[in-house]
Protein backbone atom coordinates (compact mmCIF):
# COMPACT_ATOMS: atom_id res chain seq x y z
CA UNK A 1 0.00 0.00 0.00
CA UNK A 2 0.97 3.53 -0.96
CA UNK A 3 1.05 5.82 1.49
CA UNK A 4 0.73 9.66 1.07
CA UNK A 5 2.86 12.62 2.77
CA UNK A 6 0.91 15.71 3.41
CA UNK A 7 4.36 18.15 2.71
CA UNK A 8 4.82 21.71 2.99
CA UNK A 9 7.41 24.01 1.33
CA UNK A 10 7.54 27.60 0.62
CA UNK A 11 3.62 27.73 2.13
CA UNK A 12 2.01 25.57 -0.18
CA UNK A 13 0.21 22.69 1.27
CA UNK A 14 0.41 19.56 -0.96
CA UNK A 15 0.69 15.14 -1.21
CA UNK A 16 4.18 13.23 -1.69
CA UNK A 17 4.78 9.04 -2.17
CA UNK A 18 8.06 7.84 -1.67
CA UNK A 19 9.16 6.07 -5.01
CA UNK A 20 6.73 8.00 -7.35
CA UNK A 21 7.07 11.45 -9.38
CA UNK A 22 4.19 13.76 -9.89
CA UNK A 23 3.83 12.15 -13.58
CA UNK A 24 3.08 8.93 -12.33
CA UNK A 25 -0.59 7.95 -11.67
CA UNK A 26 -1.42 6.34 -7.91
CA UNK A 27 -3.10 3.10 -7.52
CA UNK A 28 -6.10 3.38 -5.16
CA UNK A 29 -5.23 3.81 -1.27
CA UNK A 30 -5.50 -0.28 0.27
CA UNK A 31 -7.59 1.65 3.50
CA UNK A 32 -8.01 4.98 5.11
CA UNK A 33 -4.64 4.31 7.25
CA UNK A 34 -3.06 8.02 5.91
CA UNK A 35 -0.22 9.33 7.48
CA UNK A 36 0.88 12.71 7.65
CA UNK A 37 4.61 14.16 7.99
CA UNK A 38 5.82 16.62 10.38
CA UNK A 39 4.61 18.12 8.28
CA UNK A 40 7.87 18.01 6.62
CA UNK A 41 9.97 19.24 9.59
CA UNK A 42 12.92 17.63 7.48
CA UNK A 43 13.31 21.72 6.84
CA UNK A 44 13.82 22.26 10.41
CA UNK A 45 15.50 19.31 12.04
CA UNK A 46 17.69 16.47 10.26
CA UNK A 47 15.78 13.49 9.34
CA UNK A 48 18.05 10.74 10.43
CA UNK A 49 18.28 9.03 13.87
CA UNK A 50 19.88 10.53 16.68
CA UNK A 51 22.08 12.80 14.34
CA UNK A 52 20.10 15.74 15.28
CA UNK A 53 21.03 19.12 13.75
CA UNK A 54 18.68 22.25 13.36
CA UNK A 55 19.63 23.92 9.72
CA UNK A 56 21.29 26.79 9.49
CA UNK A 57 17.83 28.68 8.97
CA UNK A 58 16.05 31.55 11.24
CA UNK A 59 13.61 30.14 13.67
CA UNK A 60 10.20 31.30 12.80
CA UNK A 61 6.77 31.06 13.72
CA UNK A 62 5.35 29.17 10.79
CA UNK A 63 7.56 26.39 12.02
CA UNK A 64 6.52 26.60 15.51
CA UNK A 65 2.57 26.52 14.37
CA UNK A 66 3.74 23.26 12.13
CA UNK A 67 5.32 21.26 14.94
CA UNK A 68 1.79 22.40 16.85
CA UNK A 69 -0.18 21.04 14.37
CA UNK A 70 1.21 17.73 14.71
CA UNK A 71 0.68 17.44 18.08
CA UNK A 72 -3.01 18.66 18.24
CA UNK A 73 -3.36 16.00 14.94
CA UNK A 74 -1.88 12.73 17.13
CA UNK A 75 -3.94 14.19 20.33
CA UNK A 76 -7.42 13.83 17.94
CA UNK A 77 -6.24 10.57 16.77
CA UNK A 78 -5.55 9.31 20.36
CA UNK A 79 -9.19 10.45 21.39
CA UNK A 80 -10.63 8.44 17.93
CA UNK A 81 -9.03 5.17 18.17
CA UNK A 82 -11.21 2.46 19.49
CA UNK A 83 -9.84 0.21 22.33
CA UNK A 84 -8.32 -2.60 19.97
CA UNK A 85 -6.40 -0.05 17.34
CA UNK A 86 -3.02 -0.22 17.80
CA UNK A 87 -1.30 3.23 16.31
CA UNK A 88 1.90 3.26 15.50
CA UNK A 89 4.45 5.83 14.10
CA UNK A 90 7.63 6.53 12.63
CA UNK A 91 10.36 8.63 12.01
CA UNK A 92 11.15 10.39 8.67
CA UNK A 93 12.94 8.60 6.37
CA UNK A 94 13.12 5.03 4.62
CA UNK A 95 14.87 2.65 7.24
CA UNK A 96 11.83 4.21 9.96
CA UNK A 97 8.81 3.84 7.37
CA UNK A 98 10.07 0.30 6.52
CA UNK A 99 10.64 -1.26 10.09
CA UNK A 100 7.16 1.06 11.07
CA UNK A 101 5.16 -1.08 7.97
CA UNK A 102 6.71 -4.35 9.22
CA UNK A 103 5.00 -3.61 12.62
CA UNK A 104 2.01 -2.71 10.77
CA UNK A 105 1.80 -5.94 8.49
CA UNK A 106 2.20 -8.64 11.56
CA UNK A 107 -0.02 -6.49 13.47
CA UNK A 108 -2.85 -6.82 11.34
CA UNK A 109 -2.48 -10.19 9.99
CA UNK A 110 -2.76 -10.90 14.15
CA UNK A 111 -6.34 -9.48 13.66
CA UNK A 112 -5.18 -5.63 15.37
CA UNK A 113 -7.00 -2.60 13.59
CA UNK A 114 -4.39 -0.34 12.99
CA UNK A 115 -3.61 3.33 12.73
CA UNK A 116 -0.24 4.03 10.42
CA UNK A 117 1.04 7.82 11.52
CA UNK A 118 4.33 7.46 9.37
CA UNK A 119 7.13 10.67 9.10
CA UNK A 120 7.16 12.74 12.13
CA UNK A 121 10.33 14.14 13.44
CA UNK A 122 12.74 12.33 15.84
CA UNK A 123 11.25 14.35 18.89
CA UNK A 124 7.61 14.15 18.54
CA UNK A 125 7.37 10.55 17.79
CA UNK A 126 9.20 10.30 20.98
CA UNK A 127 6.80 13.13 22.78
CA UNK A 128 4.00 11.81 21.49
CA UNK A 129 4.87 7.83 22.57
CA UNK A 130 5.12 9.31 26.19
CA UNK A 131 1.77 11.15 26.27
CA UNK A 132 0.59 7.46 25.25
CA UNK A 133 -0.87 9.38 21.59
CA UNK A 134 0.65 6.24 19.50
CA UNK A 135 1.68 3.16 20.68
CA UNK A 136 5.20 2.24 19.19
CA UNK A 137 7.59 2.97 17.23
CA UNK A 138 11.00 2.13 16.11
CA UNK A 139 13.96 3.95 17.63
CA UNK A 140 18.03 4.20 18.64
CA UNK A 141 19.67 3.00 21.83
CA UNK A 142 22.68 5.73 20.48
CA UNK A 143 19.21 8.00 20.42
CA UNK A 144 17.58 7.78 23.37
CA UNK A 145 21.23 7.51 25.47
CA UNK A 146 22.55 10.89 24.13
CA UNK A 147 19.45 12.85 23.19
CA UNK A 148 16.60 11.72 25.14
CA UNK A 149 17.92 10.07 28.44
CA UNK A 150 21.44 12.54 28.22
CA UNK A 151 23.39 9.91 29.24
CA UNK A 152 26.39 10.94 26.51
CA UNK A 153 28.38 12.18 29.91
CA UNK A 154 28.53 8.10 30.90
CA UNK A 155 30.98 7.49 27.93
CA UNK A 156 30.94 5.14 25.11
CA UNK A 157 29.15 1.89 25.97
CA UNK A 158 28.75 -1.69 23.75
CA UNK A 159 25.71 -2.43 22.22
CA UNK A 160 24.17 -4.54 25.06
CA UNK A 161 25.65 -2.18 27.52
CA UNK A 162 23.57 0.77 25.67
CA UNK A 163 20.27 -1.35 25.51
CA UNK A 164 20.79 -2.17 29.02
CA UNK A 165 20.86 1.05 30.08
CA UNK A 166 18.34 2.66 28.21
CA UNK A 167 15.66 -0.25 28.75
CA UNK A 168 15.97 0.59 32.75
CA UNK A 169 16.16 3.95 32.48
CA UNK A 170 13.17 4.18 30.07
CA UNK A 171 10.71 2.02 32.68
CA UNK A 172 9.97 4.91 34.68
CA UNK A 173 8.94 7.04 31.27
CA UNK A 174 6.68 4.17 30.83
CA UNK A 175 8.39 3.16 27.81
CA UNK A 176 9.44 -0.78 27.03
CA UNK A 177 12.13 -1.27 24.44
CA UNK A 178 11.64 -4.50 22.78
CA UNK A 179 13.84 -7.36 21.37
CA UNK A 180 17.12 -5.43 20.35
CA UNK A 181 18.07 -6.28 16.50
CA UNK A 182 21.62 -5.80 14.91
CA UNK A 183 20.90 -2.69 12.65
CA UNK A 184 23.40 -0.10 13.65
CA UNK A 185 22.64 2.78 12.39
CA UNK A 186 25.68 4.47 13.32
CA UNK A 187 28.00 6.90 11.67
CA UNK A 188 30.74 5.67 9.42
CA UNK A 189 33.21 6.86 7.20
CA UNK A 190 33.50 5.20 3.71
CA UNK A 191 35.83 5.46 0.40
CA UNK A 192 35.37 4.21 -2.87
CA UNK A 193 35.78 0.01 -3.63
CA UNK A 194 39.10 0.16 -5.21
CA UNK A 195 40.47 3.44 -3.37
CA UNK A 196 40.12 0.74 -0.11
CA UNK A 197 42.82 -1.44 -1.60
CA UNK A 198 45.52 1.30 -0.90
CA UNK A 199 43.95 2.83 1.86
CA UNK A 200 42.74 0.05 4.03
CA UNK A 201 39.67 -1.67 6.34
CA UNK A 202 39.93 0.43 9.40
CA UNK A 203 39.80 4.10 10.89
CA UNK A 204 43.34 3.39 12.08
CA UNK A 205 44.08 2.27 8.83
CA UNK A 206 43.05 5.39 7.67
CA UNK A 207 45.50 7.60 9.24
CA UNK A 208 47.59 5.48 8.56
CA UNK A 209 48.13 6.32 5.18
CA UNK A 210 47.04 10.22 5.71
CA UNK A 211 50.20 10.01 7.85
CA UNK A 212 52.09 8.72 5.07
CA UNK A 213 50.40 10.88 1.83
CA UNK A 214 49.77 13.96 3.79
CA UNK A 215 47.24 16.39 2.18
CA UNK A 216 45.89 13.30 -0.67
CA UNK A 217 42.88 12.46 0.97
CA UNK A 218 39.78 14.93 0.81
CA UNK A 219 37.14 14.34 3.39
CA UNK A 220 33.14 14.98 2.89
CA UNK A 221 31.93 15.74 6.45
CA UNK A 222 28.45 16.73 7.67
CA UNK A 223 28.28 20.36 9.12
CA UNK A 224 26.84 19.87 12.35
CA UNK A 225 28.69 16.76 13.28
CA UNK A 226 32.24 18.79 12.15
CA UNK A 227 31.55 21.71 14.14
CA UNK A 228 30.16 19.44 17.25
CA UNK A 229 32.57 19.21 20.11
CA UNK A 230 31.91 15.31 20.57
CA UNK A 231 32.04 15.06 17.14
CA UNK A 232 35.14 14.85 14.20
CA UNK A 233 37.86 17.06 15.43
CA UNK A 234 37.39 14.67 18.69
CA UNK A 235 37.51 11.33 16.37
CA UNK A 236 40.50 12.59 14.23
CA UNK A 237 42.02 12.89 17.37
CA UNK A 238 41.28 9.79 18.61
CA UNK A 239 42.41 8.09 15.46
CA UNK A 240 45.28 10.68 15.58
CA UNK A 241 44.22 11.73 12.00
CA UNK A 242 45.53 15.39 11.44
CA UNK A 243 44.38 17.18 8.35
CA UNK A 244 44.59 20.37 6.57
CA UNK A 245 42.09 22.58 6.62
CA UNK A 246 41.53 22.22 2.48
CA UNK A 247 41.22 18.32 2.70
CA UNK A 248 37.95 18.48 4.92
CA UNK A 249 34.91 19.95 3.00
CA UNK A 250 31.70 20.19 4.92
CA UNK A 251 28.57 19.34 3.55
CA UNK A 252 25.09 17.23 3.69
CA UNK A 253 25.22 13.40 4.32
CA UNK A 254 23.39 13.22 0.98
CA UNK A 255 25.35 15.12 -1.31
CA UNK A 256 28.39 13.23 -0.07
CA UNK A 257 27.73 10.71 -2.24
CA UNK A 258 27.31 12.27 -5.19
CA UNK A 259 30.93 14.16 -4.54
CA UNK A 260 32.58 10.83 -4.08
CA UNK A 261 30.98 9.30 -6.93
CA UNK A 262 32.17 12.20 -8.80
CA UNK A 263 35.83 12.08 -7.75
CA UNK A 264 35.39 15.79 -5.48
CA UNK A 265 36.13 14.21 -2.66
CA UNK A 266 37.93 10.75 -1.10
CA UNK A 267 36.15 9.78 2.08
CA UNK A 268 32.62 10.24 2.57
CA UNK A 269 30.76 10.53 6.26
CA UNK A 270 27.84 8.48 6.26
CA UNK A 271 25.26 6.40 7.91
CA UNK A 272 26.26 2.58 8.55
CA UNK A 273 22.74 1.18 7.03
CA UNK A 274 22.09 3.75 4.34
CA UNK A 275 20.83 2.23 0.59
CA UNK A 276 22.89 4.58 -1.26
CA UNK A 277 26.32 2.59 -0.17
CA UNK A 278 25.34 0.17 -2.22
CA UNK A 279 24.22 2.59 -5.09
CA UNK A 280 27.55 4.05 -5.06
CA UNK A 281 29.65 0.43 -4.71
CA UNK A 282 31.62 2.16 -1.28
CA UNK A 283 33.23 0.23 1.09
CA UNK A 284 32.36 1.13 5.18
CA UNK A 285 35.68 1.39 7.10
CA UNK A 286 35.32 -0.36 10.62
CA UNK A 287 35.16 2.15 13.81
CA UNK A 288 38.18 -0.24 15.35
CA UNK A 289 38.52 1.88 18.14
CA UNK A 290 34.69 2.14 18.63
CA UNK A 291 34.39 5.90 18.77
CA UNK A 292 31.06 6.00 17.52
CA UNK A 293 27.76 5.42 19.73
CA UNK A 294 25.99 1.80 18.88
CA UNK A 295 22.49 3.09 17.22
CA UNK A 296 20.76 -0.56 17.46
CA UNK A 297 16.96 -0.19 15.87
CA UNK A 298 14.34 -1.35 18.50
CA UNK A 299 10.84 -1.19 19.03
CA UNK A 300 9.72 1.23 21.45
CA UNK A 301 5.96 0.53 23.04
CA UNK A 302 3.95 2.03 25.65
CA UNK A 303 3.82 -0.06 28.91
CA UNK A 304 0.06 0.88 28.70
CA UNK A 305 -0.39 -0.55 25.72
CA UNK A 306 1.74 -4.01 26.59
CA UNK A 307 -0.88 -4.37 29.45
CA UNK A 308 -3.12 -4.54 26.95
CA UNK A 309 -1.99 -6.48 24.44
CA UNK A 310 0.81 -8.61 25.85
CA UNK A 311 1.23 -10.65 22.88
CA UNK A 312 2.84 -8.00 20.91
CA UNK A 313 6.51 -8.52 21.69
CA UNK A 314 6.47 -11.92 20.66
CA UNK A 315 4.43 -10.58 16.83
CA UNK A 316 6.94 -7.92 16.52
CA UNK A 317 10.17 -10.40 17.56
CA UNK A 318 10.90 -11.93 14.16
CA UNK A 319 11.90 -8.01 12.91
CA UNK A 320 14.42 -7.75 15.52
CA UNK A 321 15.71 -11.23 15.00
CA UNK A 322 16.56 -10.89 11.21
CA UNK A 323 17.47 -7.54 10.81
CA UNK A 324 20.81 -6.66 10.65
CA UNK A 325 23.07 -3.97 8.49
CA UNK A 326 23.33 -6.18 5.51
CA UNK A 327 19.62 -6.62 5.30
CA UNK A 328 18.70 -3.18 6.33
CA UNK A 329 21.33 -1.82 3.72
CA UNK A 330 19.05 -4.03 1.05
CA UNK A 331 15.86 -3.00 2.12
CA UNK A 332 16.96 0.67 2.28
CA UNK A 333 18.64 0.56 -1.21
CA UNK A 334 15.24 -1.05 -2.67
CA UNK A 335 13.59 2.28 -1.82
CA UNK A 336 15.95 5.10 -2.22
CA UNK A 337 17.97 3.48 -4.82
CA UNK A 338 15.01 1.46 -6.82
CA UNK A 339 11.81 3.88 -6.11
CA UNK A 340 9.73 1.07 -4.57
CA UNK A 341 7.43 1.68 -2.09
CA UNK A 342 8.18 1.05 1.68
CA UNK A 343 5.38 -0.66 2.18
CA UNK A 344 5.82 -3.27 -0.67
CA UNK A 345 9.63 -3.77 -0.02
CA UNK A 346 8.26 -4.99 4.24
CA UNK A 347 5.72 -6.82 2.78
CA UNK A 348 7.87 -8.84 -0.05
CA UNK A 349 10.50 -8.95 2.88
CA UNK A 350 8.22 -10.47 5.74
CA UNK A 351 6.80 -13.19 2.61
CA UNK A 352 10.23 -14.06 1.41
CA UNK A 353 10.98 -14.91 5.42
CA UNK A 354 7.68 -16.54 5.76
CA UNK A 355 6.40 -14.20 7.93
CA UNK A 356 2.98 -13.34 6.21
CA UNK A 357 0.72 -15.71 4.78
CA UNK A 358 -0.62 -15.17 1.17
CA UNK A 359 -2.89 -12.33 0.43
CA UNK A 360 -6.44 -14.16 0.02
C-alpha cells in the first residue's frame, strides 16, 4: 500500500509518495490508514536518527505553528481510536517507514486494527509515545542515550551495555524497548571500492596512510557533526588523523555521495545502514577503536499498551531477529535506490521470510 505525505514548502500545502514522481498515476489507497509528515519538519530538524542538527535557517513562527499542528493532529487521533487499534508511528525517512510497515503488516495479519502515523520528526514521535498518543515505534539505543535520556556524559558503551541502560532507564517514562536487533545505524566513514585497496579496512588504517600521503585524501563531512565538540575534530584525534584545513569539505550526508561518486572528494561521512552505499559500490571502514555510539533499531511501546496487548513482543520479535546492516542496507537501497514503495519492499521482505501468509 501507498502511502501519502501531506508536505509543505515555501507555504504551499500539498501530497508526496516515496518512489513515485508527480507524472506517475497512484493506484487506489489499500484503506483509510493516511499518514501525515511533520509536516515536513525535514526543513527544520535532520531526518536521520539521533544525528540531530537544526539547519542553518532563522527560527520562525510558521515552524513553531507546524510542529503544533502535529501534536493537536496525534492528540485527535488518540481520542478516535477504538480500544483494539493499535497506532503506530515513525520517524522520517526510509529505514523508519520500513521497520514502522513491518510492525504494521504482523499487526494486522494478528487481527489488530491499525492506525499508520508514518514521518514525524525524531522528537515528537518520541513526545508523542510518552503522552501514550501512539503506541510504538522504532527507535536508537545511540538516540535515546545521548538525546533523550542525556546519558552521553557516561561514555561510550557496547551495544548490550547501551540497551541495558536505556531499557531501565526508560521504565519509569513508561516506555518498554523491545527485542534489540543488529541494525546499527551508526556513523561511518566510507571510500570508494578500489580506493580501499591502498587505503585500508579500518579508521586506524586510515590515518595510517594520511600520515604517510599527507594532504591526498579529501574528506566529505556533515556540518553539524564537524563543528560538534563530541564530534570529528574529537575522532580525528582519537584516530590521531591530522588534516589540513583544504582536505575536509563540509557538507550534507546526501550530497556526499554524489561528490565521491564524482571524484570531489575521497572519504565520505555516512550512515552505517544507508541504501545509497550500495548505489555508489563504497566500502564502510570499521570504527576499530569504537568511537562512535551503537544506534541498534528497537521497538519502542507504551507499557500501557503491553498491558493490553501482551502478545505483541512476541508478533513484533521476528523483525528484531533478522534484521541486521546487511539486510537493512538491502531493504533501504530497494527504496531510495530502486523507487519502490516502503510498504511493498516490508511486505515482499516479511513473505520471502515466511512471515505473512498469502494475500487471500
Amino acid at each position: 500500500m501507498l502511502r501519502p505525505e501531506l508536505t509543505c514548502r515555501s507555504g504551499k500545502i500539498g501530497f508526496r509518495v516515496p518512489g513515485y514522481s508527480a507524472r506517475e498515476p497512484l493506484p487506489e489507497w489499500r484503506n483509510q490508514a493516511m499518514p501525515y509528515s511533520s509536516p515536513d519538519l525535514e526543513s527544520v530538524m535532520c531526518p536521520y536518527p539521533g544525528k540531530w542538527k537544526f539547519y542553518r535557517q532563522s527560527k520562525s513562527v510558521f515552524h513553531i505553528l507546524r510542529i503544533f499542528i502535529v501534536f493537536v493532529l496525534l492528540i485527535s487521533i488518540s481520542c478516535m481510536r477504538s480500544p483494539n487499534t493499535i497506532v503506530i508511528g515513525s520517524k522520517p525517512f526510509t529505514e523508519s517507514y520500513i521497520m514502522s510497515s513491518m510492525a504494521s503488516l504482523l499487526l494486522q495479519q494478528e487481527g489488530y486494527s491499525v492506525l499508520e502515523r508514518f514521518g514525524v520528526g525524531s522528537m515528537i514521535a518520541r513526545q508523542a509515545l510518552l503522552a501514550h498518543q501512539i503506541d510504538l515505534y522504532p527507535e536508537y539505543t545511540g538516540t535515546a542515550y545521548t538525546l533523550y535520556l542525556d546519558r552521553s556524559s557516561e561514555g561510550i558503551l557496547s551495544g548490550e551495555e547501551l540497551y541495558n541502560r536505556v531499557r531501565d532507564l526508560d521504565q519509569e517514562n513508561q516506555v518498554a524497548w523491545l527485542d534489540r536487533s543488529r541494525v546499527n545505524n551508526t556513523y561511518a566513514m566510507a571510500v570508494r571500492k578500489e580506493d580501499q585497496k591502498k587505503i585500508g579496512t579500518t579508521l586506524s588504517d586510515l590515518a595510517r596512510y594520511n600520515r604517510n600521503h599527507p594532504g591526498e585524501l579529501v574528506f566529505g563531512i556533515d556540518h553539524e557533526f564537524y563543528e560538534r565538540p563530541d564530534g570529528f575534530k574529537t575522532m580525528a584525534e582519537a584516530y590521531g588523523l591530522k588534516l589540513n584545513p583544504d582536505q575536509v569539505r563540509t557538507m550534507e550526508i546526501g550530497l556526499s555521495f554524489e561528490s565521491i561518486s564524482r571524484n570531489q572528494i575521497d572519504v565520505a561521512m555516512i550512515y552505517s545502514t544507508d541504501g545509497k552505499l550500495r548505489k555508489y559500490d563504497l566500502a564502510v571502514l570499521k570504527d576499530d577503536r569504537n568511537f562512535f555510539p551503537v544506534y541498534n533499531a528497537c521497538f519502542n511501546v507504551h507499557l500501557k499498551t503491553l498491558s493490553k496487548h501482551p502478545d505483541i513482543p512476541g508478533i513484533l520479535a521476528p523483525v528484531a531477529r533478522l534484521l541486521d546492516n546487511e539486510s537493512m542496507q538491502e531493504l533501504n537501497f530497494r527504496v531510495d535506490g530502486e523507487s519502490r514503495p516502503a510498504f511493498l519492499v516490508a511486505k515482499n521482505y516479511l513473505r520471502k521470510q515466511g512471515l505473512l501468509k498469502p494475500d487471500p
